[in-house]
Protein backbone atom coordinates (compact mmCIF):
# COMPACT_ATOMS: atom_id res chain seq x y z
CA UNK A 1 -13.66 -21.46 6.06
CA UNK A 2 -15.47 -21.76 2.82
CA UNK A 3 -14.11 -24.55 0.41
CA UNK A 4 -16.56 -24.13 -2.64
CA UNK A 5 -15.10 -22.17 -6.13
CA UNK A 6 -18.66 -20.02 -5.86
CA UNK A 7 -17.59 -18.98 -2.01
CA UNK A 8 -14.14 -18.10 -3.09
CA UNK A 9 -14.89 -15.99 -5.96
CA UNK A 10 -17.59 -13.86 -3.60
CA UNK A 11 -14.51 -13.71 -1.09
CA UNK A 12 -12.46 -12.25 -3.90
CA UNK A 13 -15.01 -10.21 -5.08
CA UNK A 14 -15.26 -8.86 -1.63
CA UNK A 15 -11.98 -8.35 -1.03
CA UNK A 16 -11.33 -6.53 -4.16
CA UNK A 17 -14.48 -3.82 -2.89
CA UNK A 18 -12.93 -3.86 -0.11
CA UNK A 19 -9.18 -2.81 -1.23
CA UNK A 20 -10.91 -0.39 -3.67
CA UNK A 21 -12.41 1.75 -1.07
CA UNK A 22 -9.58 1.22 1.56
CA UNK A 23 -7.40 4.55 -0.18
CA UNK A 24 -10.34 6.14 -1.82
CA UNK A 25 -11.29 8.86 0.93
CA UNK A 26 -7.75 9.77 1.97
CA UNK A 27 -6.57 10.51 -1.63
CA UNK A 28 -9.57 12.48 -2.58
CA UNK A 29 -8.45 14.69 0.86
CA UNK A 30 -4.43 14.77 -0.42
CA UNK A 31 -5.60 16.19 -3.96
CA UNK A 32 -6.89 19.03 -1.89
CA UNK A 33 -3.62 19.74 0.06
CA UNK A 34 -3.28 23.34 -0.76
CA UNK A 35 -7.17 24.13 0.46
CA UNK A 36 -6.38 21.43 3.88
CA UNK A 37 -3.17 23.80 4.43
CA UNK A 38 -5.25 26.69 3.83
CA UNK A 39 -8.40 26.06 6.12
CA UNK A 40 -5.54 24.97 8.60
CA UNK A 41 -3.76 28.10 8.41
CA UNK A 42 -0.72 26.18 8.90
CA UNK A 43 2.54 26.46 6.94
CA UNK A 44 3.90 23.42 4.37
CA UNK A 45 6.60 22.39 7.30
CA UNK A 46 3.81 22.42 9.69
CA UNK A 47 1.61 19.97 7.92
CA UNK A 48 4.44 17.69 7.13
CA UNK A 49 4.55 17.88 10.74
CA UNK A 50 1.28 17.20 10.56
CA UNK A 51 1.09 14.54 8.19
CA UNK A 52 3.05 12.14 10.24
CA UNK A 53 0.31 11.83 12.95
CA UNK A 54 -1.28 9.45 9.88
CA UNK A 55 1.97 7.45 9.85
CA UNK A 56 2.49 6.94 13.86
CA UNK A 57 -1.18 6.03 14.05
CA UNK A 58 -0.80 3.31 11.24
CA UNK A 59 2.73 2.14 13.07
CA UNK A 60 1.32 1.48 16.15
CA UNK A 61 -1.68 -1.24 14.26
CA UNK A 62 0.67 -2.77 12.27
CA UNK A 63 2.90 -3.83 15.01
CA UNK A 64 0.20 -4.70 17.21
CA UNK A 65 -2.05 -6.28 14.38
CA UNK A 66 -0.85 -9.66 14.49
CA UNK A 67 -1.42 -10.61 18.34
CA UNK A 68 -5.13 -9.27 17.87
CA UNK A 69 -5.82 -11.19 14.47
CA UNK A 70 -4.47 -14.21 16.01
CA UNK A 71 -6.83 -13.99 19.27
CA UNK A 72 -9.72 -12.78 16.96
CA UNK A 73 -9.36 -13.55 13.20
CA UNK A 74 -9.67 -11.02 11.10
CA UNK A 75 -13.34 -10.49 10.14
CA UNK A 76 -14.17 -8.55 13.59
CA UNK A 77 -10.76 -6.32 13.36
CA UNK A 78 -11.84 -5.70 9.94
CA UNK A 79 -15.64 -4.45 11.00
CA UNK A 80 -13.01 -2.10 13.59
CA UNK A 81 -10.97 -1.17 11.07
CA UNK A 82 -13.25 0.24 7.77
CA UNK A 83 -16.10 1.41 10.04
CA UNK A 84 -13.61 3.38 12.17
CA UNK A 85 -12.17 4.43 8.84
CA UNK A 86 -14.97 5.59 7.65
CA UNK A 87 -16.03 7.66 11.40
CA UNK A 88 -12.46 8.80 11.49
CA UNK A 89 -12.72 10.44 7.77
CA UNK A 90 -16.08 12.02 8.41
CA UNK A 91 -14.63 13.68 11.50
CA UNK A 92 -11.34 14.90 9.82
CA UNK A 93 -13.61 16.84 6.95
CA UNK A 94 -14.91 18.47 10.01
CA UNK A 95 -12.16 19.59 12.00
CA UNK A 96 -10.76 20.51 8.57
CA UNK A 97 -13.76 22.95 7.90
CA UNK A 98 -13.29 24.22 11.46
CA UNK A 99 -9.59 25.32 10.73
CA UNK A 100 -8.24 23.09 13.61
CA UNK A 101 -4.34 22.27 13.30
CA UNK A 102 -4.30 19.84 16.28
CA UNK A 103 -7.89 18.56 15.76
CA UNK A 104 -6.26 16.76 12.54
CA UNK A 105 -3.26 15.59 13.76
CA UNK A 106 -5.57 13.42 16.73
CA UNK A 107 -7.73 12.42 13.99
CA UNK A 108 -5.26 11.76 11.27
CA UNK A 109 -3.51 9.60 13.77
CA UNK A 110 -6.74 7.84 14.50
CA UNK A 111 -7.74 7.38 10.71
CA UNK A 112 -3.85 6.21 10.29
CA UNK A 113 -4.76 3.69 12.91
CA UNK A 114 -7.68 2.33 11.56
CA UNK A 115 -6.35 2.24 7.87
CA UNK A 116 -3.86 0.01 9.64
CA UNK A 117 -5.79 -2.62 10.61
CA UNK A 118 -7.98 -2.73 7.52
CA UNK A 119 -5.23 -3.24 5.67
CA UNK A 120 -3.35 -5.74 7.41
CA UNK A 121 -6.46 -7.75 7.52
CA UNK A 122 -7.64 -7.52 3.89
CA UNK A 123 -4.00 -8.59 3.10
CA UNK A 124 -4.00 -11.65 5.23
CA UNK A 125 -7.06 -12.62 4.34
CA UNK A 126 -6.34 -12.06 0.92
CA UNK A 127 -3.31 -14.40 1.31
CA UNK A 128 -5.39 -16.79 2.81
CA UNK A 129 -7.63 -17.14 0.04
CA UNK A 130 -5.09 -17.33 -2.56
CA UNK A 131 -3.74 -20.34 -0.24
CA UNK A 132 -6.93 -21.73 -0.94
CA UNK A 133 -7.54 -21.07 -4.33
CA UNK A 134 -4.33 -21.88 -5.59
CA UNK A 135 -3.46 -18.88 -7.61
CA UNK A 136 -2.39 -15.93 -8.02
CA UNK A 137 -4.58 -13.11 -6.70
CA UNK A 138 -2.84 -10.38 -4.34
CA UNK A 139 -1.62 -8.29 -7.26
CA UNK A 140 -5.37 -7.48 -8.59
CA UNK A 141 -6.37 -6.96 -4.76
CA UNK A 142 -3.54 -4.00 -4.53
CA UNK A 143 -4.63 -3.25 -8.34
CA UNK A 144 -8.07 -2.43 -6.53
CA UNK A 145 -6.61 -0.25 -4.49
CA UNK A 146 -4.59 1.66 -6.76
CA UNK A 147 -7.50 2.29 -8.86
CA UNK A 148 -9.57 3.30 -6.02
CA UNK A 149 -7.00 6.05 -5.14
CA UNK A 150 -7.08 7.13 -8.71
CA UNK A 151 -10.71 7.34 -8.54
CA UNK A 152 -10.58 9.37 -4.82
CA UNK A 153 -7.75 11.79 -6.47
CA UNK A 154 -10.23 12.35 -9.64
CA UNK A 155 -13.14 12.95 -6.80
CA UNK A 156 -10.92 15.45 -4.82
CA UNK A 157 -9.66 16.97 -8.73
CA UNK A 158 -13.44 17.89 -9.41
CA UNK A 159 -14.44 18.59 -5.28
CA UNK A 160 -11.54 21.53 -5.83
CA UNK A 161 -13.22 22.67 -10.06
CA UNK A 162 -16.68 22.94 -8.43
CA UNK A 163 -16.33 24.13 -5.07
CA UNK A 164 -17.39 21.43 -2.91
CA UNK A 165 -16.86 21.60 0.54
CA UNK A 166 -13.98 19.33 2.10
CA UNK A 167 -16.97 17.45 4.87
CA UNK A 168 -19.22 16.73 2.24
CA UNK A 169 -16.80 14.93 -0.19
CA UNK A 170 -15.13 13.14 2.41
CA UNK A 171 -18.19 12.15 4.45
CA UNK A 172 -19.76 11.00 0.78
CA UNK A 173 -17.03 9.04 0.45
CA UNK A 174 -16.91 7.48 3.99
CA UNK A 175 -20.28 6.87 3.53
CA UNK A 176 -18.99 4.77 0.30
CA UNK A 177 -16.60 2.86 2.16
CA UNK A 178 -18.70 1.59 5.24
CA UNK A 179 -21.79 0.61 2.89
CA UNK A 180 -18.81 -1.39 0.53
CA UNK A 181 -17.72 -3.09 3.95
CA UNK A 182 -21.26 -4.02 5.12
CA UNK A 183 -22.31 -5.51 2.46
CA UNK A 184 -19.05 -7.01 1.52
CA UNK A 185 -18.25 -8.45 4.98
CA UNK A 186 -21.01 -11.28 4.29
CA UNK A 187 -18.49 -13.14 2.21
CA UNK A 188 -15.60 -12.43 4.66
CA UNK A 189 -14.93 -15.81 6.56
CA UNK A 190 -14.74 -15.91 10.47
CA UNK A 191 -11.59 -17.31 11.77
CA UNK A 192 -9.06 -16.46 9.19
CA UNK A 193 -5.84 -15.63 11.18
CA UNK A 194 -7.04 -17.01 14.42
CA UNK A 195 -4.45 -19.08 16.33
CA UNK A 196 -6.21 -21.18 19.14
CA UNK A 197 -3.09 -21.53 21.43
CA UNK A 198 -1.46 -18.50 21.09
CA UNK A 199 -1.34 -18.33 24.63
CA UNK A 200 1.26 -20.69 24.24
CA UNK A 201 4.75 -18.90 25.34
CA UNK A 202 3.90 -15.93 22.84
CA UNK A 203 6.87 -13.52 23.35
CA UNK A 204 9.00 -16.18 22.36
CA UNK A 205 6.93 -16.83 18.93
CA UNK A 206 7.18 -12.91 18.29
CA UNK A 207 10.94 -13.17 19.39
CA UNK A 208 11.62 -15.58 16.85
CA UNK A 209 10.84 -13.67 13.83
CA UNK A 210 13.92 -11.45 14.08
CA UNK A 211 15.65 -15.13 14.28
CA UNK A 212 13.69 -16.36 11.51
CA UNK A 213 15.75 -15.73 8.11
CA UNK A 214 12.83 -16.14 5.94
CA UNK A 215 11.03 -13.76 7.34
CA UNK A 216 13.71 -11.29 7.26
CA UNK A 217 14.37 -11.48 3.85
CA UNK A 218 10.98 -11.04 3.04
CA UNK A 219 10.90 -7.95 5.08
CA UNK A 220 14.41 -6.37 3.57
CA UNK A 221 12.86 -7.19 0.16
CA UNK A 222 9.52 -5.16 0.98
CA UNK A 223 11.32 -2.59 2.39
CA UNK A 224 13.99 -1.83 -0.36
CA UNK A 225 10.84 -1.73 -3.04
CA UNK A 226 8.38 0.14 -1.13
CA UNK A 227 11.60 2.83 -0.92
CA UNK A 228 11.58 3.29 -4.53
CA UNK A 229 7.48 3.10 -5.00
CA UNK A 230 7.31 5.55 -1.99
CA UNK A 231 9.89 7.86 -3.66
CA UNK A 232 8.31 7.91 -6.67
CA UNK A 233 5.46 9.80 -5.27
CA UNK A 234 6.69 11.97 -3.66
CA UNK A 235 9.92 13.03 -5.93
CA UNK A 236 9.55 11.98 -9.93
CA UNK A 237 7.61 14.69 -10.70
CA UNK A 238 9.73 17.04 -8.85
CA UNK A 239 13.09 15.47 -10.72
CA UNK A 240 11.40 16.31 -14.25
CA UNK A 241 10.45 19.67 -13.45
CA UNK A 242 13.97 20.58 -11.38
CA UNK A 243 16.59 18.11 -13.77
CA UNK A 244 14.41 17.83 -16.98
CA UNK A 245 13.35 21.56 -17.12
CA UNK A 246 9.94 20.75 -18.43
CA UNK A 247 6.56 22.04 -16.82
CA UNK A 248 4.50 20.65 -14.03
CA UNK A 249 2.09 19.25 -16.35
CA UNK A 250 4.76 17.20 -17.85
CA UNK A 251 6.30 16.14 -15.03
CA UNK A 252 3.02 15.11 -13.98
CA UNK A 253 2.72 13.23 -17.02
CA UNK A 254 5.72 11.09 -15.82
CA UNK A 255 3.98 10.31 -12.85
CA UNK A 256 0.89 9.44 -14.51
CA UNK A 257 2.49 7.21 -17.13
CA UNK A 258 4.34 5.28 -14.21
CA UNK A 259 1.01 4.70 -12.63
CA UNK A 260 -0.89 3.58 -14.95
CA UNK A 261 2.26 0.80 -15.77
CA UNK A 262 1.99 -0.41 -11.93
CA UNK A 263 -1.46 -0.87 -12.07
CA UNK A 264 -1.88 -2.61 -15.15
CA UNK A 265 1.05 -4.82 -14.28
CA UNK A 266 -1.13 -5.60 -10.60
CA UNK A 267 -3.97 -6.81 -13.40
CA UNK A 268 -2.46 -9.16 -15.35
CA UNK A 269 0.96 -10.24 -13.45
CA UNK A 270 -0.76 -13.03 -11.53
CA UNK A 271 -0.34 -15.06 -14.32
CA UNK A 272 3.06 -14.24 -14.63
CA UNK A 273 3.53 -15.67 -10.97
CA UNK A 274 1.78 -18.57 -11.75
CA UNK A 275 3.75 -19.93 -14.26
CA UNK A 276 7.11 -18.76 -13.75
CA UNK A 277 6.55 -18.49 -9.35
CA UNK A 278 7.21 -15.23 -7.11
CA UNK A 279 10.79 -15.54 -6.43
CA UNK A 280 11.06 -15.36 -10.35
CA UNK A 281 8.85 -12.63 -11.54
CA UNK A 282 9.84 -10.66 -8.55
CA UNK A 283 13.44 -10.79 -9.59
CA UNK A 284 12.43 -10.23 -13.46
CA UNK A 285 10.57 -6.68 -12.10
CA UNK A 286 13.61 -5.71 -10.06
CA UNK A 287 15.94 -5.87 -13.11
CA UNK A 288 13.04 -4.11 -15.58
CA UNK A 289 12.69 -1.54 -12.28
CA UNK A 290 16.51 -1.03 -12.55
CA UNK A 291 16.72 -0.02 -16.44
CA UNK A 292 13.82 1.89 -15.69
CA UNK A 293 15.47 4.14 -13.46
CA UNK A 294 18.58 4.28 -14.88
CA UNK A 295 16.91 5.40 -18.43
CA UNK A 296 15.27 8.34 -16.35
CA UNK A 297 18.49 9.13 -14.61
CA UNK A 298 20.78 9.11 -17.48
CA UNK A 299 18.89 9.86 -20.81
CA UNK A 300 18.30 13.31 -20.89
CA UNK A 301 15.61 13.29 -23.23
CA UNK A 302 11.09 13.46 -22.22
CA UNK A 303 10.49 10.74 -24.45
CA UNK A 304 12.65 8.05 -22.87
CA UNK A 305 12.16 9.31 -18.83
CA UNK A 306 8.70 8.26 -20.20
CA UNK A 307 9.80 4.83 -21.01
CA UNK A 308 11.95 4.79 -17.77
CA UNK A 309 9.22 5.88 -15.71
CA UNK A 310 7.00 3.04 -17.17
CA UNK A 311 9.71 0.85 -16.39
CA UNK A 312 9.79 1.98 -13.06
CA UNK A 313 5.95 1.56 -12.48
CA UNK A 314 6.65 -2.43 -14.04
CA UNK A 315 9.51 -3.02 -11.48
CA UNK A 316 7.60 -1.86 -7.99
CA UNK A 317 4.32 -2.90 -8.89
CA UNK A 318 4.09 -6.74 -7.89
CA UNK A 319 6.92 -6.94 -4.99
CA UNK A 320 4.11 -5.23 -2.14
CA UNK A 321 1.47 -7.79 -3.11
CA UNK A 322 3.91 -10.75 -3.36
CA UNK A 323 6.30 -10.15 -0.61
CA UNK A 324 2.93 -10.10 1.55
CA UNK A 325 1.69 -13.07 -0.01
CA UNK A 326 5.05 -15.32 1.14
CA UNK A 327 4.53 -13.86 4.69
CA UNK A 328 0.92 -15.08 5.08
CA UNK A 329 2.43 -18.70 4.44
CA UNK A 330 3.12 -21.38 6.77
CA UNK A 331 2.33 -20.75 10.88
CA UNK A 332 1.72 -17.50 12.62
CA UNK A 333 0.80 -16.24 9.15
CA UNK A 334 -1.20 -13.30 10.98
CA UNK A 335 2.08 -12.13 12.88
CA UNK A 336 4.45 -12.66 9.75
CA UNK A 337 2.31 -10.92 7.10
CA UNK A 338 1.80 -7.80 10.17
CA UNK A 339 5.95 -8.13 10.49
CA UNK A 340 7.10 -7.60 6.81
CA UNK A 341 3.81 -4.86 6.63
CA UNK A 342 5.12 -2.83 8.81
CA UNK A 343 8.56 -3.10 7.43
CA UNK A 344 6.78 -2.05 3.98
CA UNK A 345 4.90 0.58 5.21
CA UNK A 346 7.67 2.10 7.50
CA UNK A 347 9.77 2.22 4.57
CA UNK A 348 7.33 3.72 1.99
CA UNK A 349 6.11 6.84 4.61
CA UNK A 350 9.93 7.37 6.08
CA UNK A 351 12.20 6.68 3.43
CA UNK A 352 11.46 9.10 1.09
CA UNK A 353 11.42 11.62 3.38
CA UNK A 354 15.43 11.03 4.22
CA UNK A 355 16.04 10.89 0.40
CA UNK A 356 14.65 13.78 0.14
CA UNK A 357 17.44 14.80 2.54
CA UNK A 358 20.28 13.11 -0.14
CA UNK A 359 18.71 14.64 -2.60
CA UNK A 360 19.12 18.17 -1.39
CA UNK A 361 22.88 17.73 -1.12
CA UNK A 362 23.23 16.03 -4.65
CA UNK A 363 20.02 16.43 -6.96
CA UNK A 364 17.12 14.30 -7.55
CA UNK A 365 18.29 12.40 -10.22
CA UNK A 366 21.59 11.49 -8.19
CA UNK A 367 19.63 10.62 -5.24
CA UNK A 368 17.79 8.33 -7.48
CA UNK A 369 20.63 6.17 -7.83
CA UNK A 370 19.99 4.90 -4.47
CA UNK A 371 16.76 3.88 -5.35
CA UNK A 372 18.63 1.41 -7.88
CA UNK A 373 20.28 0.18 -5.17
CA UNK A 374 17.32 -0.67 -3.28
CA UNK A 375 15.76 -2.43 -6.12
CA UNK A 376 18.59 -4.41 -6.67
CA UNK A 377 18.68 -5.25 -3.28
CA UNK A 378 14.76 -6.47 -3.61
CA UNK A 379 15.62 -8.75 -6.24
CA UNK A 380 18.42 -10.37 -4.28
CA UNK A 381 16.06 -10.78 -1.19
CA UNK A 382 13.09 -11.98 -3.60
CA UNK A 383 14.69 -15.64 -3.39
CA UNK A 384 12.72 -15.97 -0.18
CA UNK A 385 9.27 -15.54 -1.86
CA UNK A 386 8.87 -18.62 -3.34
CA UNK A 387 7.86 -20.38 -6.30
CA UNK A 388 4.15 -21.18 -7.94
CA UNK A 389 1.23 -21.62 -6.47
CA UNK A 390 -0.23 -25.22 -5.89
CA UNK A 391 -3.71 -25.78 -6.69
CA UNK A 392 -5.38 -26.21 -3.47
CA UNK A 393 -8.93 -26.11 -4.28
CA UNK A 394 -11.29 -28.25 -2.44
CA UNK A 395 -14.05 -30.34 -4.30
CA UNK A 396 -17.35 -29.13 -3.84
C-alpha cells in the first residue's frame, strides 16, 4: 500500500480516469435507444424486458463481489472487470448491428456483470484511499463518473446527427475505456480489500451483516436516496411534460438543470464533509432534497420546478458516494461496501420501475411524494455515516 502524498494523488488521479470511463460507453448506447429498439425490431415492453438482463448481470457481482475482493484484492478483479467491460461493449455494438434480440440480453447481462465488479472495486478502493488520505474524496470520484456519462450521452447525441454506426461508436469507446484502465492500473495498489483469513468461519462473517445495525442503516439510507436519484431519471422529465404541460425540450431542461446541480455538488461537497462530517452534510442534503421536491410537486409554475429540480440534484448527489464511503470502514470493508452497493444499486434499477406503477394510479407528481418520503428516511438513517475525516497521512 503506498504511503507517500505523490502515490496517493496518482491513485486518485487514477481512480478518477477510471470512474470517468466506467458509464461512458453504456450511456453513449442509451442515447441511441430508439435506433437499439429499431435494429432489434423489438417493441418498447420488449426491451424493458430486455434491459433488465443489464441489471441481473450486475446483481449477481455485487453480491458475490465481496468474497472475491477479499481472497484477491481488488486490482486483479478490477483488470476482470473494465477489460471485460470493454470486450462485452464491443460485442453488444455487434449483435446490435446484427438485429439480435437475445444476442443482447446474454451480452447486456454480461456487460451488467462486469460493470459490477468495476464498480464495486473502484469504490472500495476509492474508500480505501480516502482512509488514507484523510479527506474527503468519493464525491469527485462519482463526479467523474457523472461527467463521463454526460460526455458518452453527448457522443451517442452526435453518433445519432451524423450517422455513425452503433459498433463503431461503442467499440471507439471501449477502446477508450481499456487504454484508461491500462495505463491507469499502474497506480492501483495490490492488496486493497484482501482479507488473509477469510477462510476463517466465513458464512458466519457474511451472516452477521444482516445482524450488524450499522451496516443496515447504511444500506436503508443508500437505498431510500438512490430511489429518488433513480426516479429522477427515469420520470422528471416525464412529470413536466404530463403535469406541467410544457414541451419535451423543457422538460428536458429540468432534467438537465438537476444534473448539472448533482454534479457540481460531487465537486466541491468534500469540503463540506470535511468540516461539518458525513452524518451532517448527508442530513443537510436530505432536507435541501426534500424542499426540492416539494417545490416541483406543489408550485405550479417552470421557473420554480427549476429551482426544485436543482434542489433535488443538491439533495441525492453526495448520499451514493458517502454512504459507500462509511461501508468501506472498519473490518470486512470489501464485504460491507459490496452489501450496502447492492442495496444502492437494487434500489436505483427496481424502484423506479414500481413507482412508475404508483404513478399510473395517481400521477407523477403524486407519486413523487413518496420520493420525499424516502429522502426523509435517508436523512434519518444518515446518523450511521459518521463524522469527519481524520488525517491519516503517513510521513514520507
Amino acid at each position: 500500500m503506498p504511503h507517500r502524498l505523490a502515490d496517493m494523488t496518482a491513485w486518485n488521479r487514477s481512480l478518477q480516469g477510471m470512474f470517468f470511463v466506467m458509464g461512458v460507453a453504456a450511456a453513449s448506447l442509451f442515447a441511441r435507444m430508439p435506433e437499439v429498439r429499431e435494429l432489434l425490431g423489438v417493441t418498447n415492453s420488449q426491451l424493458g424486458f430486455l434491459l433488465l438482463s443489464f441489471a441481473i448481470g450486475s446483481g449477481t457481482s455485487l453480491a458475490m463481489s465481496g468474497r472475491a475482493i477479499e481472497k484477491w484484492g481488488t486490482r486483479p478483479l478490477m483488470m476482470f472487470g473494465f477489460i471485460g467491460l470493454a470486450i462485452s461493449t464491443v460485442a453488444l455494438g455487434a449483435v446490435i448491428q446484427m438485429g439480435s434480440a437475445i444476442g443482447f440480453g446474454v451480452t447486456f447481462l454480461v456487460m451488467g456483470f462486469c460493470g459490477g465488479i468495476a464498480d464495486v472495486t473502484s469504490n472500495l478502493d476509492g474508500s480505501a484511499l480516502e482512509n488514507k488520505m484523510g479527506k474527503t474524496i468519493m464525491p469527485r470520484l462519482h463526479a467523474a463518473y457523472s461527467i463521463g456519462t454526460f460526455s458518452g450521452v453527448g457522443v451517442g447525441t452526435l453518433g445519432t446527427t451524423f450517422g455513425v454506426a452503433i459498433v463503431t461508436q461503442v467499440a471507439a469507446l471501449a477502446a477508450l475505456t481499456a487504454a484508461v484502465f491500462l495505463t491507469a492500473r499502474r497506480w492501483i495498489p495490490a492488496g486493497t480489500g484482501r482479507h488473509e483469513h477469510q477462510a476463517d468461519a466465513p458464512k458466519a462473517k457474511q451472516a452477521s451483516l444482516f445482524k450488524n445495525r450499522l451496516v443496515l442503516w447504511l444500506a436503508f439510507g443508500i437505498l431510500g436516496i438512490t430511489i429518488a436519484e433513480g426516479a429522477s431519471n427515469d420520470w422528471l422529465v416525464l412529470a413536466m411534460v404530463d403535469d406541467y404541460h410544457v414541451t419535451r425540450t423543457q422538460g428536458a431542461v429540468a432534467y438537465a438543470v438537476l444534473m448539472i446541480a448533482m454534479t457540481a455538488t460531487r465537486l466541491f461537497g468534500g469540503k463540506a464533509v470535511d468540516r461539518f462530517g458525513r452524518a451532517r452534510t448527508l442530513q443537510v442534503t436530505a432536507g435541501i432534497g426534500v424542499v426540492g421536491l416539494l417545490t416541483v410537486i406543489l408550485s405550479g409554475q417552470l421557473w420554480a420546478a427549476y429551482l426544485g429540480s436543482a434542489l433535488w440534484g443538491v439533495g441525492v448527489a453526495l448520499a451514493f458516494p458517502l454512504f459507500l464511503s462509511a461501508a468501506g470502514e472498519g473490518e470486512n470493508a470489501a464485504r460491507r461496501v459490496s452489501f450496502v452497493a447492492s442495496a444502492g444499486y437494487i434500489a436505483f434499477l427496481a424502484g423506479p420501475p414500481l413507482l412508475g406503477l404508483v404513478g399510473q394510479a395517481t400521477g407523477l407528481l403524486n407519486m413523487f411524494y413518496l420520493l420525499v418520503v424516502f429522502i426523509a428516511a435517508a436523512g434519518f438513517f444518515a446518523s450511521a455515516a459518521g463524522g469527519r475525516k481524520t488525517l491519516a497521512v503517513e510521513p514520507e
